[in-house]
N, C-alpha and C. Protein backbone atom coordinates (compact mmCIF):
# COMPACT_ATOMS: atom_id res chain seq x y z
N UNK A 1 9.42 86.81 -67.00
CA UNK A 1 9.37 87.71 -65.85
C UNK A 1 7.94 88.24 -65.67
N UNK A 2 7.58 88.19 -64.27
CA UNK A 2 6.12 88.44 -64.53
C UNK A 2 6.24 90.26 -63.29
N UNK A 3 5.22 90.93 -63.60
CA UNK A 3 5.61 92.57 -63.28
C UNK A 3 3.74 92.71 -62.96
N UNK A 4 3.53 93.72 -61.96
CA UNK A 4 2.49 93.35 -61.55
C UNK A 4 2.37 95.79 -61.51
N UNK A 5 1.28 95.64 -62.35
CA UNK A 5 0.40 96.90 -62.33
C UNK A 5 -0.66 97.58 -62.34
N UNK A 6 -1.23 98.90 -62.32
CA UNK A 6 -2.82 98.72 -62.22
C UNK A 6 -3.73 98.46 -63.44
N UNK A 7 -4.94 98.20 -62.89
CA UNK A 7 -5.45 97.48 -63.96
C UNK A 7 -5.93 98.77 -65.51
N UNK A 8 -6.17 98.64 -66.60
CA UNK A 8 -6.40 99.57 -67.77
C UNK A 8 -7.35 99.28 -68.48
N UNK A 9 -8.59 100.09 -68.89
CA UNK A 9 -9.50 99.80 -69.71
C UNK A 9 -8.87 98.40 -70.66
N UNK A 10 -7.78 99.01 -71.60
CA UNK A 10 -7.30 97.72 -72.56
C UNK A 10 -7.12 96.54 -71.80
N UNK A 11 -6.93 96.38 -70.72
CA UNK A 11 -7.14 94.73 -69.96
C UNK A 11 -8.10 93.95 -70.34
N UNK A 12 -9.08 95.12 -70.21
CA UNK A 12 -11.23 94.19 -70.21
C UNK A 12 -10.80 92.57 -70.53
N UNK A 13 -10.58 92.68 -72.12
CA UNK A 13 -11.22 90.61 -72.32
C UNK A 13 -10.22 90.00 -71.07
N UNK A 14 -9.04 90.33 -71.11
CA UNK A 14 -7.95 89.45 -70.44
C UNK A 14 -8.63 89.48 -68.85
N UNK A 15 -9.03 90.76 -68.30
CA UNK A 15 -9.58 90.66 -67.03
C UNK A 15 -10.78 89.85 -66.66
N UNK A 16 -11.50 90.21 -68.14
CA UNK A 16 -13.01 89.31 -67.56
C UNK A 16 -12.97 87.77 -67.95
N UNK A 17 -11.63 87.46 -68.41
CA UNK A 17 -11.25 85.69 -68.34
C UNK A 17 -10.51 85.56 -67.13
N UNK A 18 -9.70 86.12 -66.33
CA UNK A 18 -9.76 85.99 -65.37
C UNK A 18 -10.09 85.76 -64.22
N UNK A 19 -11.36 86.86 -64.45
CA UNK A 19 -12.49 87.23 -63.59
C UNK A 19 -13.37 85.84 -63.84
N UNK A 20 -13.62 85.36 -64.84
CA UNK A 20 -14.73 84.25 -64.96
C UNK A 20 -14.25 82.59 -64.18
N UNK A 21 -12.51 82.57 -63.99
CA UNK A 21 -12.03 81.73 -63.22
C UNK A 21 -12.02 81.87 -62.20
N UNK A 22 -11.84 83.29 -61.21
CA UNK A 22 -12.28 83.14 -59.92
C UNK A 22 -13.93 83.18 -59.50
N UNK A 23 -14.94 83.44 -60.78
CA UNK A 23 -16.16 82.95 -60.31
C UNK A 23 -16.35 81.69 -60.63
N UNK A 24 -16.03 81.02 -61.37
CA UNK A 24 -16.04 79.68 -61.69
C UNK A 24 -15.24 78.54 -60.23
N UNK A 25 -14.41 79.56 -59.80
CA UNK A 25 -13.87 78.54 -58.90
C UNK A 25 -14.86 79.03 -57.40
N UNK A 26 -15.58 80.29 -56.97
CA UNK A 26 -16.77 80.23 -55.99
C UNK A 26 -17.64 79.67 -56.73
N UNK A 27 -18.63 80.00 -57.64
CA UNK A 27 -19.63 78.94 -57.82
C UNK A 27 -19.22 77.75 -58.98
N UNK A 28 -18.46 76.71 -58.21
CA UNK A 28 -18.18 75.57 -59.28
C UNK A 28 -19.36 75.05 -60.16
N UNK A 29 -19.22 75.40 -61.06
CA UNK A 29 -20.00 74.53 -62.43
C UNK A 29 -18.88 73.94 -63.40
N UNK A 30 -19.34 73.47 -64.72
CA UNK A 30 -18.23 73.34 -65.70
C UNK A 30 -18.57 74.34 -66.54
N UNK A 31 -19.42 75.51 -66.66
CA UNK A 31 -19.22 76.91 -67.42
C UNK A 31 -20.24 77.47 -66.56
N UNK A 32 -20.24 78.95 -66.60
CA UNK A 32 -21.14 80.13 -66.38
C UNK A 32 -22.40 79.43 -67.08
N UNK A 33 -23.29 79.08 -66.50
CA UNK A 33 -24.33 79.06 -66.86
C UNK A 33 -25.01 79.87 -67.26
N UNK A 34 -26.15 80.18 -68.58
CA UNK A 34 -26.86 81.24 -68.98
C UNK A 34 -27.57 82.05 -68.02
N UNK A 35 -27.95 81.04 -67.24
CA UNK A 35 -28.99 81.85 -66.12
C UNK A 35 -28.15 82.63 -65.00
N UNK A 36 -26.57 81.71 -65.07
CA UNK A 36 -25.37 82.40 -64.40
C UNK A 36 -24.76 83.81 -64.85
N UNK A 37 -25.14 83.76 -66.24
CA UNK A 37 -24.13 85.25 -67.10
C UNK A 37 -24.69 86.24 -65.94
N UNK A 38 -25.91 86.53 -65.98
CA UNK A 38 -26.25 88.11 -65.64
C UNK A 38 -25.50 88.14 -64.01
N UNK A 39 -24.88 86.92 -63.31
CA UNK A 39 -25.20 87.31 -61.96
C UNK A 39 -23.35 87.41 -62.02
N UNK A 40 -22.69 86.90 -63.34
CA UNK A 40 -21.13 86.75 -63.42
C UNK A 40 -20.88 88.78 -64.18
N UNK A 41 -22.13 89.00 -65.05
CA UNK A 41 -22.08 90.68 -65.63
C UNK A 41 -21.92 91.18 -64.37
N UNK A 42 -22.74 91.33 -63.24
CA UNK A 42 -22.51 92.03 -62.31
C UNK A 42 -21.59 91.87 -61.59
N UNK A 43 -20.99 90.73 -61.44
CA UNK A 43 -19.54 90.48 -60.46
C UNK A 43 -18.72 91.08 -61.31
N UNK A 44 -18.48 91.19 -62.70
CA UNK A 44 -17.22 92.10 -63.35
C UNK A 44 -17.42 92.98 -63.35
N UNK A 45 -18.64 94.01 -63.44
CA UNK A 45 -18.64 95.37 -63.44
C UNK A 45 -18.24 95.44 -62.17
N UNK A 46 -18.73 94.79 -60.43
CA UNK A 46 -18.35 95.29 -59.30
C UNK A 46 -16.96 95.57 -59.27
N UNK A 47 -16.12 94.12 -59.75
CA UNK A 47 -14.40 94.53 -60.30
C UNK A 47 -14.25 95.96 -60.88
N UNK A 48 -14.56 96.16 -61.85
CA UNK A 48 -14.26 97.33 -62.29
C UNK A 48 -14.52 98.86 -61.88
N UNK A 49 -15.58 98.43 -61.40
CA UNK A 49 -15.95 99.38 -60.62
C UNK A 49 -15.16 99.93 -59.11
N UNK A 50 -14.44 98.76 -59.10
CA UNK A 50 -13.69 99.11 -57.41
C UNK A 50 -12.81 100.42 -57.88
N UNK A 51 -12.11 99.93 -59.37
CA UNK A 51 -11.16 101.05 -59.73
C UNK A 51 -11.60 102.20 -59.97
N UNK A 52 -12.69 102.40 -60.47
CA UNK A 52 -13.28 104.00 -60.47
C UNK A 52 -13.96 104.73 -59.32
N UNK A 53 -14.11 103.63 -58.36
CA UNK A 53 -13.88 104.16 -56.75
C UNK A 53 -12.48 105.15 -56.75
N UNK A 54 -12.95 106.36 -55.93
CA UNK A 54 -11.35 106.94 -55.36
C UNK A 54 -10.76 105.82 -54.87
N UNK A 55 -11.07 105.19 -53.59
CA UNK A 55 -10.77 104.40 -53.04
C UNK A 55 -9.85 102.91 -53.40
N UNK A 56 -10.36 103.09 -54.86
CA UNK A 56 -10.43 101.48 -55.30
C UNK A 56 -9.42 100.92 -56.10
N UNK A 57 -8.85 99.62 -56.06
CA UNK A 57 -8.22 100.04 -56.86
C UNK A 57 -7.88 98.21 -57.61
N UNK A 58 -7.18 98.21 -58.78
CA UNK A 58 -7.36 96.56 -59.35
C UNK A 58 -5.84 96.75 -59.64
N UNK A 59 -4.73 95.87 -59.33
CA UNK A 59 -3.77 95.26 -60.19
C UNK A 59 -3.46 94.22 -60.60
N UNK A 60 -3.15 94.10 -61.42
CA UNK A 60 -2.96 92.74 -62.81
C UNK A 60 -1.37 92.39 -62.72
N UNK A 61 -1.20 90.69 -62.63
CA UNK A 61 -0.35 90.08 -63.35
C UNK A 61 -0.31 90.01 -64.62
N UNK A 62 1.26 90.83 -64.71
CA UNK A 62 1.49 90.61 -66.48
C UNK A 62 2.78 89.50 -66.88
N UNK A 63 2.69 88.92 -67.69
CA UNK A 63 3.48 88.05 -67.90
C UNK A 63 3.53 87.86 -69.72
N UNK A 64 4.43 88.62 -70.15
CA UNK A 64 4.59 88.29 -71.98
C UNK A 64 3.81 89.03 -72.43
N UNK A 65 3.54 90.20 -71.93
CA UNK A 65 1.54 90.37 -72.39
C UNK A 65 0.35 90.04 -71.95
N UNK A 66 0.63 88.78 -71.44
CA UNK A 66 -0.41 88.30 -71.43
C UNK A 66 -1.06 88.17 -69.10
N UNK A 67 -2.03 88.90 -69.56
CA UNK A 67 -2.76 88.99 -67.48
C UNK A 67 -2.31 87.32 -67.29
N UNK A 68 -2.09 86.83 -65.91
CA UNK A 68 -2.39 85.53 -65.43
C UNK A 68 -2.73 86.07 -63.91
N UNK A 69 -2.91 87.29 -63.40
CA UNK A 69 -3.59 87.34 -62.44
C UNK A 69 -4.13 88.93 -61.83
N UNK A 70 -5.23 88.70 -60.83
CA UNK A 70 -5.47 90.20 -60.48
C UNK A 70 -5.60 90.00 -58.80
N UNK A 71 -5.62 91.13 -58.27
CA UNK A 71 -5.93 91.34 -57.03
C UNK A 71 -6.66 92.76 -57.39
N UNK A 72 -7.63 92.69 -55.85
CA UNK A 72 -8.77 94.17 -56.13
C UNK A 72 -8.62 94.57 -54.45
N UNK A 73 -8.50 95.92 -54.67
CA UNK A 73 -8.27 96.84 -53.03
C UNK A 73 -8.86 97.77 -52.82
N UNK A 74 -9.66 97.71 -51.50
CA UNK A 74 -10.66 98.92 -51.26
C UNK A 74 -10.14 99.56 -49.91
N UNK A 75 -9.93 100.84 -50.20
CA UNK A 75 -9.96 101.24 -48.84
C UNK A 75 -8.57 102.71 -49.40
N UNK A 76 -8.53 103.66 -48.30
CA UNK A 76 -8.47 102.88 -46.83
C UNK A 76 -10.51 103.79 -46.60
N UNK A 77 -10.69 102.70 -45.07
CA UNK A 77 -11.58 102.61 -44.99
C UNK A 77 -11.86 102.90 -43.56
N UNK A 78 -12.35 104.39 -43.37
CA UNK A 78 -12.54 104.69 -42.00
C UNK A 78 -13.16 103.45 -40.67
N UNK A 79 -12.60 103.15 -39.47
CA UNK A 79 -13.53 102.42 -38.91
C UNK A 79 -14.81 102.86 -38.30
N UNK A 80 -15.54 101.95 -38.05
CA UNK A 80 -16.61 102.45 -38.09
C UNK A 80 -16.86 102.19 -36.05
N UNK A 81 -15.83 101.78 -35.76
CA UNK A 81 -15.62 101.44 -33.72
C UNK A 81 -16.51 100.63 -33.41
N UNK A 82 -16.86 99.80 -34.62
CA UNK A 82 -17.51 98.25 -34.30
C UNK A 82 -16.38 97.35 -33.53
N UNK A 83 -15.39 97.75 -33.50
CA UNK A 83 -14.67 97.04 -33.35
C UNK A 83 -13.28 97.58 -31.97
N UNK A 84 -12.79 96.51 -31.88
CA UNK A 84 -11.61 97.52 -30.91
C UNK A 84 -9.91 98.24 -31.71
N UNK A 85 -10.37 98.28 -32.65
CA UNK A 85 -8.86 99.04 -33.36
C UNK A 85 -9.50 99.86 -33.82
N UNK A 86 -9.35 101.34 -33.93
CA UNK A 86 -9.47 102.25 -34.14
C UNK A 86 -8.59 103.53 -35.29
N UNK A 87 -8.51 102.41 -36.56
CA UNK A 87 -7.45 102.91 -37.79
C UNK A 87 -8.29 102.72 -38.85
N UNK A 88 -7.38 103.53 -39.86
CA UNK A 88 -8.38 103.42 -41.30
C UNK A 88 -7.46 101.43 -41.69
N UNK A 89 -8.18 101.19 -42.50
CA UNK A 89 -7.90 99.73 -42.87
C UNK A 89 -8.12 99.79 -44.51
N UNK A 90 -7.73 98.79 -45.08
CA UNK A 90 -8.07 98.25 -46.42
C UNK A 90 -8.31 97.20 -46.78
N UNK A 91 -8.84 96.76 -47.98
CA UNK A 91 -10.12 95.84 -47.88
C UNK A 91 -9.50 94.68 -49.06
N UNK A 92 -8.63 93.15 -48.75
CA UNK A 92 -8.87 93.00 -50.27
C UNK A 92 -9.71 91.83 -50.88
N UNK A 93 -10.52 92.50 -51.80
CA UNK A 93 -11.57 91.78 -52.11
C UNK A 93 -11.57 90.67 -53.12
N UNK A 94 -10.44 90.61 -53.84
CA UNK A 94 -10.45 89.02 -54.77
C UNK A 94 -9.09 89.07 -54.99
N UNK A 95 -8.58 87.80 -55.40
CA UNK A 95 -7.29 87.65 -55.33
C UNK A 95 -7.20 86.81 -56.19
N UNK A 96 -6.64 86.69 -57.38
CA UNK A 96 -6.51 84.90 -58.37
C UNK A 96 -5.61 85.32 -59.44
N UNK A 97 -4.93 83.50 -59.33
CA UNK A 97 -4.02 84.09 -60.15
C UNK A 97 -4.21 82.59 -60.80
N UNK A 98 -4.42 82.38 -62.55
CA UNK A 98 -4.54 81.54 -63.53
C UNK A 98 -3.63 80.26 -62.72
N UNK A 99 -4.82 78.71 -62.66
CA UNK A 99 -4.11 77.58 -61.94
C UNK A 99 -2.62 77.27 -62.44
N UNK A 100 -2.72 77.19 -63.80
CA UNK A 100 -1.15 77.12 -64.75
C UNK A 100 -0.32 78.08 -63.92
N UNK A 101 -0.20 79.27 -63.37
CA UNK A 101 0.72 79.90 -63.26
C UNK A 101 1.20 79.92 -61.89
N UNK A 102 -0.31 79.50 -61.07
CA UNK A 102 0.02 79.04 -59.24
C UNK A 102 1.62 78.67 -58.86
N UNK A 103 2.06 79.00 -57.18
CA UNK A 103 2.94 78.50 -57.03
C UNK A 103 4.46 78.91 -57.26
N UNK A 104 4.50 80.19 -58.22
CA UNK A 104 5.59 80.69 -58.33
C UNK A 104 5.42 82.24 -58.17
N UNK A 105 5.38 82.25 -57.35
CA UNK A 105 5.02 83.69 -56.14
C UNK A 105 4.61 85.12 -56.53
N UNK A 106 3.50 84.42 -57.92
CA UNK A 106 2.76 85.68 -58.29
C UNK A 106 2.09 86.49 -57.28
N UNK A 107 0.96 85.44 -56.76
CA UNK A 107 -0.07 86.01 -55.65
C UNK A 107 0.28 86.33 -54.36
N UNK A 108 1.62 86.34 -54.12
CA UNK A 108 2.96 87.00 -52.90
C UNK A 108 3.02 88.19 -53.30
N UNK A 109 3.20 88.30 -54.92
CA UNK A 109 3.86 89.75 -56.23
C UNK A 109 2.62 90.80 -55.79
N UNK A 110 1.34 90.34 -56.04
CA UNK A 110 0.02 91.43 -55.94
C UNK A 110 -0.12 91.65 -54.68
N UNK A 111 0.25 90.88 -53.65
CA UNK A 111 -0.46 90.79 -52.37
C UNK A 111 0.97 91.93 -51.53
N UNK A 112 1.96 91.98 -51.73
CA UNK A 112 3.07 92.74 -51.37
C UNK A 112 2.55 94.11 -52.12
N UNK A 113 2.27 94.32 -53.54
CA UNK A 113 1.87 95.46 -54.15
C UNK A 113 0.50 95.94 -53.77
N UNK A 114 0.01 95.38 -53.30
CA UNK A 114 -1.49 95.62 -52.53
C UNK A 114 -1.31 96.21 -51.29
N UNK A 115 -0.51 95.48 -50.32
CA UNK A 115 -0.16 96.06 -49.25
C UNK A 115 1.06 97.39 -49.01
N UNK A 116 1.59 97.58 -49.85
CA UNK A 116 2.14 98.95 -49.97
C UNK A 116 1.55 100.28 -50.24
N UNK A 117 0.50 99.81 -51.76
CA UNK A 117 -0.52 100.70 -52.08
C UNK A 117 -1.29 100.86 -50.97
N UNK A 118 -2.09 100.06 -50.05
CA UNK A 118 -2.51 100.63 -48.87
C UNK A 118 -2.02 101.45 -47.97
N UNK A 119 -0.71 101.07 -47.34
CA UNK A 119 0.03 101.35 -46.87
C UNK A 119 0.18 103.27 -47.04
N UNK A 120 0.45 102.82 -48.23
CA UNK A 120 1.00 104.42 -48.68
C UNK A 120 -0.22 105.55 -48.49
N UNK A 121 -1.89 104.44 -49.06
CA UNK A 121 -3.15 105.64 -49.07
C UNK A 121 -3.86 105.91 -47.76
N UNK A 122 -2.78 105.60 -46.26
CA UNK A 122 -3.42 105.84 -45.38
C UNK A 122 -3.82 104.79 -44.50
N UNK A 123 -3.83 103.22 -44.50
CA UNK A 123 -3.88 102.23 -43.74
C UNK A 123 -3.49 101.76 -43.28
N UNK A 124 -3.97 101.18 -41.55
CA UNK A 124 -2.72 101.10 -40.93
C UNK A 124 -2.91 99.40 -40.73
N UNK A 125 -3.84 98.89 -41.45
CA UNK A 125 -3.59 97.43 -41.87
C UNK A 125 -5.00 97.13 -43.02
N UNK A 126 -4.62 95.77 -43.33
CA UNK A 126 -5.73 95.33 -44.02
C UNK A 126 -6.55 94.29 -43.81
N UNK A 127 -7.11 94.21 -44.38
CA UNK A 127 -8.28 92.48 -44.13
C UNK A 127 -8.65 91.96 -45.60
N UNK A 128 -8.99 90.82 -44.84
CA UNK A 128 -9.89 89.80 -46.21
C UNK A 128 -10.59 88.95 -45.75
N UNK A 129 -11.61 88.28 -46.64
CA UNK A 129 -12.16 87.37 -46.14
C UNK A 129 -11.79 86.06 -47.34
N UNK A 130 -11.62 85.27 -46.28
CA UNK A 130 -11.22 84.04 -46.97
C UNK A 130 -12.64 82.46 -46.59
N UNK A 131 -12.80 81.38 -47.15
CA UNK A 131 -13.53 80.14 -47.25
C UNK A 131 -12.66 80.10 -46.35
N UNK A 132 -13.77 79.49 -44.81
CA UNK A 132 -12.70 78.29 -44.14
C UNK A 132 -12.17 76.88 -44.25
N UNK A 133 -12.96 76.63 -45.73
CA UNK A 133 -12.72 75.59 -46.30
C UNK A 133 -11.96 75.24 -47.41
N UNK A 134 -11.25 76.95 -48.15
CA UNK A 134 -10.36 77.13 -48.97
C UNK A 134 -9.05 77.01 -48.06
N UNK A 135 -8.23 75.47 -47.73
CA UNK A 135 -7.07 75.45 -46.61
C UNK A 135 -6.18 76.05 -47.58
N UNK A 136 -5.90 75.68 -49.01
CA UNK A 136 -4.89 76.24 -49.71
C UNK A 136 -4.82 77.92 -49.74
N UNK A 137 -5.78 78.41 -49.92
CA UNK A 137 -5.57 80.32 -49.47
C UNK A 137 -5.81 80.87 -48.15
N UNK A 138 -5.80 79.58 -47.09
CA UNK A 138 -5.71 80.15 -45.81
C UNK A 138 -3.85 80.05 -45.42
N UNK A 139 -3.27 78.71 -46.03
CA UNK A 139 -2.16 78.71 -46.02
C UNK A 139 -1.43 79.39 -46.90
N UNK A 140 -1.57 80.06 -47.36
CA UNK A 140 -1.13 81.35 -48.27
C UNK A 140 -1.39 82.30 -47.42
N UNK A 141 -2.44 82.73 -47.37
CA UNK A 141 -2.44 84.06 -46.13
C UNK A 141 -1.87 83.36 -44.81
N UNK A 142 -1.44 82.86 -44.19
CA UNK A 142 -1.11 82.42 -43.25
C UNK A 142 0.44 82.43 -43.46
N UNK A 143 1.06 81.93 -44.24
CA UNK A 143 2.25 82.40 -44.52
C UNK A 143 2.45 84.02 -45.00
N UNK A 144 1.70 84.13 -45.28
CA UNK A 144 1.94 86.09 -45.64
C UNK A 144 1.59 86.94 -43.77
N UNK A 145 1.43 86.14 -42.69
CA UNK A 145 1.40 86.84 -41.77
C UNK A 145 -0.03 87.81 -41.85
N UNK A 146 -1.13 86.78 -41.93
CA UNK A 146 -2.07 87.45 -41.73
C UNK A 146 -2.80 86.54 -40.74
N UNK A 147 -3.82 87.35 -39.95
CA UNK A 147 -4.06 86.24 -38.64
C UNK A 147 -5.60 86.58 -38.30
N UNK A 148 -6.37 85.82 -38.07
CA UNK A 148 -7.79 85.50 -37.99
C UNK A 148 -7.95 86.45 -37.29
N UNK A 149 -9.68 87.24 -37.37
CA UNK A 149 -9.65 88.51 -36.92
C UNK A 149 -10.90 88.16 -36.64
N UNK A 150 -11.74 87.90 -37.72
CA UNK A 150 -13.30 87.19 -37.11
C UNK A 150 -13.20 86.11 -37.38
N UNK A 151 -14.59 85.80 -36.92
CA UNK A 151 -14.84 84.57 -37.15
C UNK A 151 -16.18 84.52 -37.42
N UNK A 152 -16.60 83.75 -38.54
CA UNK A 152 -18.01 83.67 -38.80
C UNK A 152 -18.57 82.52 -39.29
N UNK A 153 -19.22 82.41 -38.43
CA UNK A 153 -20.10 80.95 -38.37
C UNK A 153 -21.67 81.00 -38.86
N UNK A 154 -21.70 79.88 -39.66
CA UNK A 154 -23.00 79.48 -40.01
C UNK A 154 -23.85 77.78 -39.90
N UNK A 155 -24.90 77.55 -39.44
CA UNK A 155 -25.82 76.72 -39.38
C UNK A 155 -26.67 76.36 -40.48
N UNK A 156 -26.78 75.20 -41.46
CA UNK A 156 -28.08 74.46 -41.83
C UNK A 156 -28.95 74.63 -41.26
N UNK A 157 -30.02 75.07 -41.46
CA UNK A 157 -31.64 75.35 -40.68
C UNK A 157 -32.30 73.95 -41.36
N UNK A 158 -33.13 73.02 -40.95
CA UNK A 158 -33.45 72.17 -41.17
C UNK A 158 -34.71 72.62 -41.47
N UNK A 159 -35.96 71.85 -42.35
CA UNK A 159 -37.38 72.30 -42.56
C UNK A 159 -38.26 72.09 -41.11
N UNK A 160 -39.05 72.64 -41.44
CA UNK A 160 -39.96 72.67 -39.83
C UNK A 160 -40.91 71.40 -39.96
N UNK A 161 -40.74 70.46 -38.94
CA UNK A 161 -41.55 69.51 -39.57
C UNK A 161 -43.08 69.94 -39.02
């Protein structure tokens, strides 16, 4: 049975092996490279740091003991009327759940407990940003009823000849 709660100092190793698979799966290598550690130190403290935000907050898949996944939530988050909705919102910023454990509706488990916890601190929806080239977590959010909001595009700049 897997039970999904917030994250606890005693998590650390289990979180930052976690944490090192969803950086491993944005910058693919076959390990954190040395010259990679310092830039993977600062992506786990930002994790951890969301939770000592008021705002912020991390919950963990537990399963036997043992984490196989986290989600991280910021907000709620005044708008700023960049935009045309005019509500506080929440933010979620990483989502992964161990490849072994994919598929049996952990990352449904955090993403439902994510959206309540918002829910409850004042938001009257949320966002994320997803790879438009990650189709497998667009069809995951896409079945969770979430629906393109921006869009952001980028260009190769070629050298100047």
């Amino acid at each position: 049975m897997v039970s999904a709660r917030e994250y606890c100092r005693e998590d650390f190793e289990q979180l930052r092996e976690l944490a090192l698979g969803l950086y491993d799966t944005m910058h693919p290598t076959e390990a954190v490279l040395e010259s990679d550690a310092e830039n993977f130190d600062v992506f786990l403290q930002y994790l951890i740091g969301i939770q000592s935000k008021e705002s912020g907050r991390i919950l963990v898949a537990e399963q036997e003991g043992r984490l196989v996944g986290f989600v991280c939530l910021l907000g709620p988050i005044r708008s700023q009327g960049l935009d045309d909705i005019d509500e506080a919102y929440a933010f979620l910023s990483d989502l992964f759940v161990r490849p072994d454990c994919r598929r049996k509706g952990i990352g449904r488990l955090l993403t439902e407990k994510v959206e309540r916890h918002a829910r409850s601190s004042g938001a009257g929806r949320i966002a994320l940003k997803v790879l438009a080239q990650n189709t497998v977590a667009r069809r995951f959010y896409d079945h969770l009823e979430y629906q393109d909001r921006f869009v952001v595009m980028s260009k190769q700049l070629r050298e100047l000849e």
